[in-house]
C-alpha atoms as a PDB file:
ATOM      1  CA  UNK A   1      -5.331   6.861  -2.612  1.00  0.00           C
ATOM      2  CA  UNK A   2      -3.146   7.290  -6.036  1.00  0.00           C
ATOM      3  CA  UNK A   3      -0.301   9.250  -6.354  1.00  0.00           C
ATOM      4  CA  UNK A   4      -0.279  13.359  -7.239  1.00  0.00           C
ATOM      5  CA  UNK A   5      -0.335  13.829 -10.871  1.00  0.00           C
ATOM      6  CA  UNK A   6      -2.089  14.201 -13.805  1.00  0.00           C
ATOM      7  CA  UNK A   7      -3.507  11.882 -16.355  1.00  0.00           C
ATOM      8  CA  UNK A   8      -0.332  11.349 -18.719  1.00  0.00           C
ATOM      9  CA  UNK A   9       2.193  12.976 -16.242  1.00  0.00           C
ATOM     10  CA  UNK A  10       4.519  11.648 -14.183  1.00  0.00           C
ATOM     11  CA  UNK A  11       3.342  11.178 -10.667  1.00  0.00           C
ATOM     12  CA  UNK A  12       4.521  12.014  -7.291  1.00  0.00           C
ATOM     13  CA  UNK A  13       4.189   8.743  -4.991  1.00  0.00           C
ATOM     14  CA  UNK A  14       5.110  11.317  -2.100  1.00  0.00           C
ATOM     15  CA  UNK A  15       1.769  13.063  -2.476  1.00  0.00           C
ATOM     16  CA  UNK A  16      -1.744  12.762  -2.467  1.00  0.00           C
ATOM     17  CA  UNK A  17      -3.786  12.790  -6.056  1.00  0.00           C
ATOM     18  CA  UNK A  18      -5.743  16.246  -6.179  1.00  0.00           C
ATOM     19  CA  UNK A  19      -6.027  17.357  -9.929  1.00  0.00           C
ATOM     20  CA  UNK A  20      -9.802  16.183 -10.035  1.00  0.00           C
ATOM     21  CA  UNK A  21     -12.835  17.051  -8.724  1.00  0.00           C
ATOM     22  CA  UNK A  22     -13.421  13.712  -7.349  1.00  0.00           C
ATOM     23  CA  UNK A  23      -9.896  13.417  -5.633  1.00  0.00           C
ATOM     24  CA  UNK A  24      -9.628  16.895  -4.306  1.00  0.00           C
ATOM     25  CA  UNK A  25     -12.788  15.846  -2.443  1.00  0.00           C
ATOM     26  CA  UNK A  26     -11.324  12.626  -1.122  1.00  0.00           C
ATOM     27  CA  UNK A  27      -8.273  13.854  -0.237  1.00  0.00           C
ATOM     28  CA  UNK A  28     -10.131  16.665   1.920  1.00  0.00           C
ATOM     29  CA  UNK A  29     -12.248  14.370   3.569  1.00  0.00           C
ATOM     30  CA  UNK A  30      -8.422  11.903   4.488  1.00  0.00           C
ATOM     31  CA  UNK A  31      -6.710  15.195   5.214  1.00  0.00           C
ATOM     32  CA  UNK A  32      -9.482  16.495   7.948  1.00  0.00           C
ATOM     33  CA  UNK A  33      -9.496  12.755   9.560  1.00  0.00           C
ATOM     34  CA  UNK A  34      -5.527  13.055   9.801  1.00  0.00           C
ATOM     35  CA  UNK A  35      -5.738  16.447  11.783  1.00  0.00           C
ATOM     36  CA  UNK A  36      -8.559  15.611  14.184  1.00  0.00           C
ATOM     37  CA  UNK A  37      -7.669  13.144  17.599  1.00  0.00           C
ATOM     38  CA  UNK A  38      -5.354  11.470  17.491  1.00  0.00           C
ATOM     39  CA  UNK A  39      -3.763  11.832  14.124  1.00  0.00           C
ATOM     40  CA  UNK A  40      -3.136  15.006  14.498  1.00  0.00           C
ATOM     41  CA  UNK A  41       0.027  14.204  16.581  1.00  0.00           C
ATOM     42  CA  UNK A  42       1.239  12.023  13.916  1.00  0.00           C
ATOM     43  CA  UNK A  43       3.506  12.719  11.263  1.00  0.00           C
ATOM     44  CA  UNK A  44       2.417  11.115   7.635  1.00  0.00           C
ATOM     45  CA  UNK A  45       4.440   9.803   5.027  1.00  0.00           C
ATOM     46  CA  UNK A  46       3.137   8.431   1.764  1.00  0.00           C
ATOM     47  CA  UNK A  47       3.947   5.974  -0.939  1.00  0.00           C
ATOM     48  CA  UNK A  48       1.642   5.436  -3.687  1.00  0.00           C
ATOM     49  CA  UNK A  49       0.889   4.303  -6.798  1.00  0.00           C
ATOM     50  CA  UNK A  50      -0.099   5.174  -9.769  1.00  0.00           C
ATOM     51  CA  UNK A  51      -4.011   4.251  -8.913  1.00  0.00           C
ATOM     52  CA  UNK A  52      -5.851   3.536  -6.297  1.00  0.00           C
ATOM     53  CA  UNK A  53      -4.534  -0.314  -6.547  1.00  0.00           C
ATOM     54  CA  UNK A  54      -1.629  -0.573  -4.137  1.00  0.00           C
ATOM     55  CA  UNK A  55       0.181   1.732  -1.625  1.00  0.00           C
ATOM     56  CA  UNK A  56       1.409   2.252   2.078  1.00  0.00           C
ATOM     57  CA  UNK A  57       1.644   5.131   4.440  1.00  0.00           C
ATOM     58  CA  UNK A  58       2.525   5.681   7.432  1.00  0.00           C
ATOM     59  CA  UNK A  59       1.668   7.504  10.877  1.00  0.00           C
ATOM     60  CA  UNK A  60       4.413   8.286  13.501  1.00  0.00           C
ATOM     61  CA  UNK A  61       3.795  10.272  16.878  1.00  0.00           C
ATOM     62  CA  UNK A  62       5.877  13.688  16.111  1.00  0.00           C
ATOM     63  CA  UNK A  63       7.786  13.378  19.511  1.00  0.00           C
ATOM     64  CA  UNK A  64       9.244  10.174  17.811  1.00  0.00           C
ATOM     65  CA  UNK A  65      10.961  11.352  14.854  1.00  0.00           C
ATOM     66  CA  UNK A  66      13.065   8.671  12.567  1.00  0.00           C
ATOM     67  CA  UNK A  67      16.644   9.412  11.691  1.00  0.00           C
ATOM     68  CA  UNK A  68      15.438   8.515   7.735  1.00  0.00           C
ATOM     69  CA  UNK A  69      12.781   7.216   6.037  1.00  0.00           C
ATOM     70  CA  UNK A  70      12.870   5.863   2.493  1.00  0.00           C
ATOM     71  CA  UNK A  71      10.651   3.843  -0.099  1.00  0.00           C
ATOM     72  CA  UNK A  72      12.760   1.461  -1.942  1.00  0.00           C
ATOM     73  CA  UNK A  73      13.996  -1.845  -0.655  1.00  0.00           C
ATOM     74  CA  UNK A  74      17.636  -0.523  -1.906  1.00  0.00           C
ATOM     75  CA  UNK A  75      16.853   2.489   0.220  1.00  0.00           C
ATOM     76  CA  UNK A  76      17.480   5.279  -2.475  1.00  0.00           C
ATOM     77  CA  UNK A  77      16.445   8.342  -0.993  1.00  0.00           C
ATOM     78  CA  UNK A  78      14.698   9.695  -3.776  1.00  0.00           C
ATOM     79  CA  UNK A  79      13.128   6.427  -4.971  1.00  0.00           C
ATOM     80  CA  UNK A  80      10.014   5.177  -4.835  1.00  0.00           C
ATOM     81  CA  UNK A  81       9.311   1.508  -4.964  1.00  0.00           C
ATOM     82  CA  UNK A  82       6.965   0.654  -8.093  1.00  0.00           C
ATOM     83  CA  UNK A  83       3.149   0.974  -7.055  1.00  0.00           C
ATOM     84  CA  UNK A  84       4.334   2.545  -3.201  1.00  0.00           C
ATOM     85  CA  UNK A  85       5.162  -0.867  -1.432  1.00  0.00           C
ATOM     86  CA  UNK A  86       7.678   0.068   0.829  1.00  0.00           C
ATOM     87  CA  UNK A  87       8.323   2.702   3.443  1.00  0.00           C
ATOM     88  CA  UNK A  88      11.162   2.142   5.608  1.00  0.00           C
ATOM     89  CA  UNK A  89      11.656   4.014   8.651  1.00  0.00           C
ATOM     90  CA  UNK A  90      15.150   4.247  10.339  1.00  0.00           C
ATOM     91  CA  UNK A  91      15.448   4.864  14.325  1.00  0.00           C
ATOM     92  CA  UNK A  92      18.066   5.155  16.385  1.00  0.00           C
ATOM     93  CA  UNK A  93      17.938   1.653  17.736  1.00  0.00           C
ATOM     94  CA  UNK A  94      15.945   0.305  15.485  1.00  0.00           C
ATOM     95  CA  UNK A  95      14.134   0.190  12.026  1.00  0.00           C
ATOM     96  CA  UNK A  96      10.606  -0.313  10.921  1.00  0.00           C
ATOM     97  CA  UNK A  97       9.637  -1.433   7.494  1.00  0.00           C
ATOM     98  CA  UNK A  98       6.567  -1.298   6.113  1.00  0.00           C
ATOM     99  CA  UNK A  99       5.414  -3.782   3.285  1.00  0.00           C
ATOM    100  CA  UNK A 100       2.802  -4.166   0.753  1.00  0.00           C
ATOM    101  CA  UNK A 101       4.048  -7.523  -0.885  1.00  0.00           C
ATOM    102  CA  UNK A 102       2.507  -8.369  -4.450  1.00  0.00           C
ATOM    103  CA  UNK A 103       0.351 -10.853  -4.995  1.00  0.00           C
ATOM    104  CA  UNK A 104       1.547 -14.107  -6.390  1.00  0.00           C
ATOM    105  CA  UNK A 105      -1.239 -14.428  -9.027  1.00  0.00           C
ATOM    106  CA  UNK A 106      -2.409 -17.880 -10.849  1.00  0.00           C
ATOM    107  CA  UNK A 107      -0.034 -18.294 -13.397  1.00  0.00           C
ATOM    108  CA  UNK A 108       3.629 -18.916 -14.646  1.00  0.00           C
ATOM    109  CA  UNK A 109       3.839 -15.162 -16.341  1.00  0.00           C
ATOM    110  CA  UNK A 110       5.679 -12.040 -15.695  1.00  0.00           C
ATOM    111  CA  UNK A 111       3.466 -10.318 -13.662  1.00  0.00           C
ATOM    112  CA  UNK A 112       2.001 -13.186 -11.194  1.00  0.00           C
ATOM    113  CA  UNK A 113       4.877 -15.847 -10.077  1.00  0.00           C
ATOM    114  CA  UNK A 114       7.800 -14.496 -11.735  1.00  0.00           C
ATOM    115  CA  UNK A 115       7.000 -11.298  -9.966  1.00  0.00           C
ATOM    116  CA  UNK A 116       6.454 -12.597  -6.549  1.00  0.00           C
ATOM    117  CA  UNK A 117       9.889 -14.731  -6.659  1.00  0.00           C
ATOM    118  CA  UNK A 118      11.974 -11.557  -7.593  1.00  0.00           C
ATOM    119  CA  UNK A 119      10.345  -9.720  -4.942  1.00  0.00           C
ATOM    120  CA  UNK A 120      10.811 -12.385  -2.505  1.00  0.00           C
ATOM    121  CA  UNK A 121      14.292 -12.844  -3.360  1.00  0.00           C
ATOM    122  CA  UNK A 122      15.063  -9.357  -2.493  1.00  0.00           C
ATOM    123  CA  UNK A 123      13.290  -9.650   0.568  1.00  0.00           C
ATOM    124  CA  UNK A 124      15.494 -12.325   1.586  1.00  0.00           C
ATOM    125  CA  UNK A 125      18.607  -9.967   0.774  1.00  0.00           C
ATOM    126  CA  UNK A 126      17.232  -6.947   2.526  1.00  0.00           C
ATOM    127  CA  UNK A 127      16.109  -8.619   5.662  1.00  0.00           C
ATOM    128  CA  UNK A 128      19.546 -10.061   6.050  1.00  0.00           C
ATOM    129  CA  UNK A 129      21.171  -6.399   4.780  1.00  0.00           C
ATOM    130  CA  UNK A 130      18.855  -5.217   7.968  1.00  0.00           C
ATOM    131  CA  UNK A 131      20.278  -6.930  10.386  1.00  0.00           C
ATOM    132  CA  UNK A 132      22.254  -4.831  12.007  1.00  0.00           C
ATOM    133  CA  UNK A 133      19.541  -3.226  14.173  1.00  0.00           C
ATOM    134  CA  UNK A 134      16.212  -5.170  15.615  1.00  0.00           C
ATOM    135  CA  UNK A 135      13.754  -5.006  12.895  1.00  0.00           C
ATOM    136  CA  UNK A 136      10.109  -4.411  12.872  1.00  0.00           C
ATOM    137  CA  UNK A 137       8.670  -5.613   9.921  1.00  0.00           C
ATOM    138  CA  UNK A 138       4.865  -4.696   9.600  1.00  0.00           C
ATOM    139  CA  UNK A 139       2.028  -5.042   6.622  1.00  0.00           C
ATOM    140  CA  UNK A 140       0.297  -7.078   3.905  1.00  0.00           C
ATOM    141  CA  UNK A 141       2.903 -10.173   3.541  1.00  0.00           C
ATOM    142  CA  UNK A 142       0.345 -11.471   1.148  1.00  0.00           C
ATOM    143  CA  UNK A 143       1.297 -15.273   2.515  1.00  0.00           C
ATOM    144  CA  UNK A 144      -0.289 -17.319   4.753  1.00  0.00           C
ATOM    145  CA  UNK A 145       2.637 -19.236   6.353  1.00  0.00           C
ATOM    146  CA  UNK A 146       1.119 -22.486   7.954  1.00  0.00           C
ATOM    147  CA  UNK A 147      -1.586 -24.449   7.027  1.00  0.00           C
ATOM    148  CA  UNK A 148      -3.009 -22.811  10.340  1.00  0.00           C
ATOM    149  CA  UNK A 149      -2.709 -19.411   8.915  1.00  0.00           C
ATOM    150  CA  UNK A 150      -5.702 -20.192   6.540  1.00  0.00           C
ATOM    151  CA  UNK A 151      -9.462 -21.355   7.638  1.00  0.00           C
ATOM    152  CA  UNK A 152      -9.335 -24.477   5.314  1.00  0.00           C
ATOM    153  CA  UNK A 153      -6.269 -25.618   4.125  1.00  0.00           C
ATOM    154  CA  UNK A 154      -7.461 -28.106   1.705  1.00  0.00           C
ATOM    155  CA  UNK A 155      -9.713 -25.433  -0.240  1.00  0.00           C
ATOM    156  CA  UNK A 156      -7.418 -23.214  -0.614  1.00  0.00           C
ATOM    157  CA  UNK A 157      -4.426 -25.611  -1.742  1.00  0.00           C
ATOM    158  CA  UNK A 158      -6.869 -27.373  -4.537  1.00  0.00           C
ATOM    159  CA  UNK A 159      -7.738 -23.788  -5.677  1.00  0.00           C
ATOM    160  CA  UNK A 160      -7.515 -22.755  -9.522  1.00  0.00           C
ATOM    161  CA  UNK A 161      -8.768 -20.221 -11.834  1.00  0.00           C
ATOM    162  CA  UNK A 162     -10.418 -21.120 -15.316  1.00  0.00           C
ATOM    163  CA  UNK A 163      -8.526 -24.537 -14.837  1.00  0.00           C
ATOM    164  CA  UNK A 164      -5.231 -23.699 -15.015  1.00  0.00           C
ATOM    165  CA  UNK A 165      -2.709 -25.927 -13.687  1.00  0.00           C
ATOM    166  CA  UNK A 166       0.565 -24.744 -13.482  1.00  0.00           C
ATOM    167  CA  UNK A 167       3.714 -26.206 -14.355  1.00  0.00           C
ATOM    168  CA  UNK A 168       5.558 -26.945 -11.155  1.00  0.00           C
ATOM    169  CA  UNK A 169       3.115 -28.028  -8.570  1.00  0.00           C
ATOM    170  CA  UNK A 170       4.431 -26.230  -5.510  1.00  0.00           C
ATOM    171  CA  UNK A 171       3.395 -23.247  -7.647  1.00  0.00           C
ATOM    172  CA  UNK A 172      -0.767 -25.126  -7.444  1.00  0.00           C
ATOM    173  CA  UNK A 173      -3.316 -23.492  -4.658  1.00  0.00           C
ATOM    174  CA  UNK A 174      -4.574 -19.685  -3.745  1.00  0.00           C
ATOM    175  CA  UNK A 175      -1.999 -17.183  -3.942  1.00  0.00           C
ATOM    176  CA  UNK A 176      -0.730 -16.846  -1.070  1.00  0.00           C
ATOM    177  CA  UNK A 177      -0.670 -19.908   0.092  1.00  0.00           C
ATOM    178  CA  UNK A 178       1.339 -22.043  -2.564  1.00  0.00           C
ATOM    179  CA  UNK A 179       3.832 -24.199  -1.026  1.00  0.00           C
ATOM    180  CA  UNK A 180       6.771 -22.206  -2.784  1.00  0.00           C
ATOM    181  CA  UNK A 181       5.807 -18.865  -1.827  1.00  0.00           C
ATOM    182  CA  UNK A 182       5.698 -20.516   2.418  1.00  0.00           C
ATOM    183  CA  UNK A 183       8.694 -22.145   1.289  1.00  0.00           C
ATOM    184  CA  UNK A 184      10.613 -19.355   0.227  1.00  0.00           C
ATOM    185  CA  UNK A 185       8.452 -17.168   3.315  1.00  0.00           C
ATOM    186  CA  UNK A 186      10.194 -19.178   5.724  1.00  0.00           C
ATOM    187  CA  UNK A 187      13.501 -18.312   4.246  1.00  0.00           C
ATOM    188  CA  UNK A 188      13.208 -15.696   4.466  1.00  0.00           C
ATOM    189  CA  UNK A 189      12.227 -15.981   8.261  1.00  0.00           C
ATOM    190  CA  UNK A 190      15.214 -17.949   8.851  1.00  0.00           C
ATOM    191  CA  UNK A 191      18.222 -16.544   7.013  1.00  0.00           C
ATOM    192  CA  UNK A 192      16.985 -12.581   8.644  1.00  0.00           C
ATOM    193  CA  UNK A 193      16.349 -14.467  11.788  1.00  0.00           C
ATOM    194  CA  UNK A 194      13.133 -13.167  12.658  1.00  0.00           C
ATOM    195  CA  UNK A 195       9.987 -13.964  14.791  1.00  0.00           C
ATOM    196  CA  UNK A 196       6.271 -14.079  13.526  1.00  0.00           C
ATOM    197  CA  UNK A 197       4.630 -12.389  16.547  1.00  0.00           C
ATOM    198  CA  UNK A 198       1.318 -13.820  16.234  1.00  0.00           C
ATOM    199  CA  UNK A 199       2.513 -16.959  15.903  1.00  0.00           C
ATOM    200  CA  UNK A 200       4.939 -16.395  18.525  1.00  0.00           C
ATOM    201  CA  UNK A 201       1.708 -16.256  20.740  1.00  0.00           C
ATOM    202  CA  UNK A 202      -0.686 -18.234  19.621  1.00  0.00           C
ATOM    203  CA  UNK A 203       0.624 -21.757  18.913  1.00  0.00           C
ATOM    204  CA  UNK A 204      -2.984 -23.088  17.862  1.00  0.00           C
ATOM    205  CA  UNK A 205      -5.550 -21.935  14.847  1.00  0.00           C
ATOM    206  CA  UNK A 206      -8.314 -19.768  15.923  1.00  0.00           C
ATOM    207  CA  UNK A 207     -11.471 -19.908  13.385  1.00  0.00           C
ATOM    208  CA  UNK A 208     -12.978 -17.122  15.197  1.00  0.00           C
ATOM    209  CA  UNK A 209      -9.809 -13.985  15.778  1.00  0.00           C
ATOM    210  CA  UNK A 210      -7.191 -15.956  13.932  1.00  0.00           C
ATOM    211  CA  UNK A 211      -7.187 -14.282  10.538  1.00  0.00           C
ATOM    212  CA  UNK A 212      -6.584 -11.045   8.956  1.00  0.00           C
ATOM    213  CA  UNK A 213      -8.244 -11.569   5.509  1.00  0.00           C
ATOM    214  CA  UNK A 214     -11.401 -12.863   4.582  1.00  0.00           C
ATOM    215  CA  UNK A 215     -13.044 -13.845   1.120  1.00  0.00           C
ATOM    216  CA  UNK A 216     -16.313 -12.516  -0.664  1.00  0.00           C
ATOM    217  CA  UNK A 217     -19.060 -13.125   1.904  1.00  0.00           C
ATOM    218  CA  UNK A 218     -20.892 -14.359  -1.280  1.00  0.00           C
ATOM    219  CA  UNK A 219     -20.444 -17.229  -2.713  1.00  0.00           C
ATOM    220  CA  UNK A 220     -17.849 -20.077  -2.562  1.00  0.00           C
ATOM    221  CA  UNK A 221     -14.780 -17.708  -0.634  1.00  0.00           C
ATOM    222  CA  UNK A 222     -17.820 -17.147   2.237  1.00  0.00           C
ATOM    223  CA  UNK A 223     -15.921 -17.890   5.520  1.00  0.00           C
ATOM    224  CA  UNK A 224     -12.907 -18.716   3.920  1.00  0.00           C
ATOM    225  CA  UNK A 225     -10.285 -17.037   5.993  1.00  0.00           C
ATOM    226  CA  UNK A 226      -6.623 -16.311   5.593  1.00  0.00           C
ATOM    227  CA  UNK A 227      -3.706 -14.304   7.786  1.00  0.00           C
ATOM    228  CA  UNK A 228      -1.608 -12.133   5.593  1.00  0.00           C
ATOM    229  CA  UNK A 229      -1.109  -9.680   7.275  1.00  0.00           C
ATOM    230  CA  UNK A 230       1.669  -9.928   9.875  1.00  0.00           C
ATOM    231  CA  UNK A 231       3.918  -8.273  12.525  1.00  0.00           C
ATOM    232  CA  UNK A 232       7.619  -9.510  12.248  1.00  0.00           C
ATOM    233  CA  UNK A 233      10.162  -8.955  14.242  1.00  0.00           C
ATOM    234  CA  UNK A 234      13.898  -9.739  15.081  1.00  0.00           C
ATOM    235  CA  UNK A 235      14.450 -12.600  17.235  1.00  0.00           C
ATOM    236  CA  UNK A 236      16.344 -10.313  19.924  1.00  0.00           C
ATOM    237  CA  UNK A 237      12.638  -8.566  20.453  1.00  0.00           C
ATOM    238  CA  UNK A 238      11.082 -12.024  21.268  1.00  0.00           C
ATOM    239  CA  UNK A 239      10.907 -11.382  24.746  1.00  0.00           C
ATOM    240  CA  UNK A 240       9.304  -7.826  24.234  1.00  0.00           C
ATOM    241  CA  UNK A 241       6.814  -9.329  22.486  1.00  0.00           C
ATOM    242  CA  UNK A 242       3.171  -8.451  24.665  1.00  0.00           C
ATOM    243  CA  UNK A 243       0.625  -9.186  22.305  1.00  0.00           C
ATOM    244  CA  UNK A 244      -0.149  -9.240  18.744  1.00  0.00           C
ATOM    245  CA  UNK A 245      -3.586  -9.305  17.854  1.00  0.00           C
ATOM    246  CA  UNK A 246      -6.209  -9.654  14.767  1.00  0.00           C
ATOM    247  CA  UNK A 247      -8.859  -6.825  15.266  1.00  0.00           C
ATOM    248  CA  UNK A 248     -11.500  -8.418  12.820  1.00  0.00           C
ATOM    249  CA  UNK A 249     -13.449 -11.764  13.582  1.00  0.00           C
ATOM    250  CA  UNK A 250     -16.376 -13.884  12.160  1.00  0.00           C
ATOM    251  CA  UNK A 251     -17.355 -14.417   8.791  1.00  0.00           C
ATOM    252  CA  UNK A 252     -19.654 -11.271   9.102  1.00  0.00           C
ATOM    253  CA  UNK A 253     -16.096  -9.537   8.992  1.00  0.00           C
ATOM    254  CA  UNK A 254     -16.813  -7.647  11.547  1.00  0.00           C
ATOM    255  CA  UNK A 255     -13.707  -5.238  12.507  1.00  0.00           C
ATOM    256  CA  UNK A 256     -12.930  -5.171   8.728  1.00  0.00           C
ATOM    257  CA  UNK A 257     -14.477  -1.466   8.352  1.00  0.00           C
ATOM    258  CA  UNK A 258     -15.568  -2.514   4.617  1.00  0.00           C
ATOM    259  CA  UNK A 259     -12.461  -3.952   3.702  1.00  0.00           C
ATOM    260  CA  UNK A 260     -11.390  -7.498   3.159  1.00  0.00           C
ATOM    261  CA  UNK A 261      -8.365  -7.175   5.086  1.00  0.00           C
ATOM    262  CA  UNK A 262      -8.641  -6.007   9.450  1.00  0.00           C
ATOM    263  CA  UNK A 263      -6.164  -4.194  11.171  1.00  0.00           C
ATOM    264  CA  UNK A 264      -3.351  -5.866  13.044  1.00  0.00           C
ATOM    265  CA  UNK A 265      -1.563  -4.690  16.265  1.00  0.00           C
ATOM    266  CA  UNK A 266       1.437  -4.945  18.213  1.00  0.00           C
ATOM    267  CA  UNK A 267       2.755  -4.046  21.362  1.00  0.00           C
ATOM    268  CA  UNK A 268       5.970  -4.400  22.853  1.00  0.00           C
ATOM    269  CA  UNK A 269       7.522  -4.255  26.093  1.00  0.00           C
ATOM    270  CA  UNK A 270      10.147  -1.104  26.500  1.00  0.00           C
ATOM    271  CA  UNK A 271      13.708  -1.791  26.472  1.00  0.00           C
ATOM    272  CA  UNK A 272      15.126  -2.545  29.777  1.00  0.00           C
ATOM    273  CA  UNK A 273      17.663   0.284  31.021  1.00  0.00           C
ATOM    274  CA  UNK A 274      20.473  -1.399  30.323  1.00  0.00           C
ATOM    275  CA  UNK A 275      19.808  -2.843  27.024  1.00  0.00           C
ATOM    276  CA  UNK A 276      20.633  -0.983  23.562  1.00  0.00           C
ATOM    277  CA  UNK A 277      17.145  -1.059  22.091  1.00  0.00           C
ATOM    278  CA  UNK A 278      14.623   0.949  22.660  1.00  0.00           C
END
């Protein structure tokens, strides 16, 4: 859904587009789904952008407020991060941020790998700025981590647009899964000393459950598979870690609802009684 605003005005990423026929209607139609079982015990918080392109929300039982939520990686209260990728929610014990990484694109320009360095690079700061409380870390990572994270590696590392080739070769393959943007994924892994939990679980590939994005079932991306989508946590939650699963499967997609990506759970163990996280 795009942000509240009008054509030529400045938007509200906080709020739901409704100045048109066509998006008062939509928004009705996501507004009665939110209030009917179970949303309707959820709180809702928004960040969008400016179209229909990008943006995150997200639903939290009412009985489990957070001390703050925010929607820049520099947490500014007031600020939104460009095209509503962020929403960071702040509990007592612990914090839960929500991601909607950009994609790395095909080429050497502003927009596709300079982009996607910057934003990893801040990643890598804010994960480590984090760190003083167990970290959740939830949404579309757009990487694929592993050469297990993807259906078939060698397809998707030989994979170009119109020919290009770019300049550095770690920079070559589907974005995604370029061998700088694992590289730098790992990183960032390491330095905020966090835990894939799917991976955590499930040491081997699965071509059937295993992925959380899937191609155009026509033509040459048919069955071609990647995980991008990810629960991470902080290493201290390891042992809380019950299962993590992939809710789509096959290369019908079913479980994807009409969308190319499927939705992704978690579940954790509660905190023992003597332990500071809850």
């Amino acid at each position: 859904m795009p942000a509240a605003g009008s054509k030529g005005a400045p938007k509200n990423p906080g709020e739901i587009k409704d100045d048109t026929n066509s998006s008062r209607e939509e928004k009705k139609i996501l507004m009665r789904a939110l209030s009917s079982s179970p949303f309707g015990n959820y709180h809702v918080w928004w960040s969008l952008a400016d179209s229909k392109y990008a943006g995150t929300a997200l639903l939290v039982k009412k009985c489990f407020q957070p001390v703050k939520v925010s929607f820049a990686l520099d947490q500014t209260a007031s600020k939104h991060e460009p095209d509503g990728r962020v929403i960071l929610a702040e509990f007592k014990t612990f914090r839960l941020l929500n991601t909607y990484a950009p994609n790395n694109g095909w080429k050497e320009e502003e927009k596709s790998f300079q982009r996607r360095r910057k934003w990893d690079k801040r990643m890598l700061e804010v994960v480590v700025q984090l760190s003083d409380k167990p970290l959740i870390w939830c949404g579309d990572l757009n990487v694929s981590h592993e050469e297990i994270d993807v259906s078939h590696p060698e397809f998707f590392s030989a994979a170009k647009v119109n020919g290009y080739v770019p300049p550095n070769k770690e920079d070559c393959g589907q974005p995604g899964f370029t061998l700088s943007e694992r590289k730098r994924f790992g990183a960032i892994l390491k330095e905020g000393k966090l835990i894939d939990a799917y991976r955590f679980l499930h040491k081997e590939r699965d071509m059937e459950r295993g992925f959380s994005w899937s191609g155009n079932p026509i033509g040459k991306y048919r069955g071609k598979r990647m995980r991008i989508d990810y629960f991470i946590v902080s290493e201290k939650l390891k042992d809380r870690i019950i299962q993590c699963e992939m809710h789509g499967h096959g290369i019908e997609l079913e479980g994807f609802y009409g969308s190319d990506h499927c939705p992704v759970s978690l579940e954790l163990s509660p905190a023992s009684s003597d332990s500071s996280e809850s």
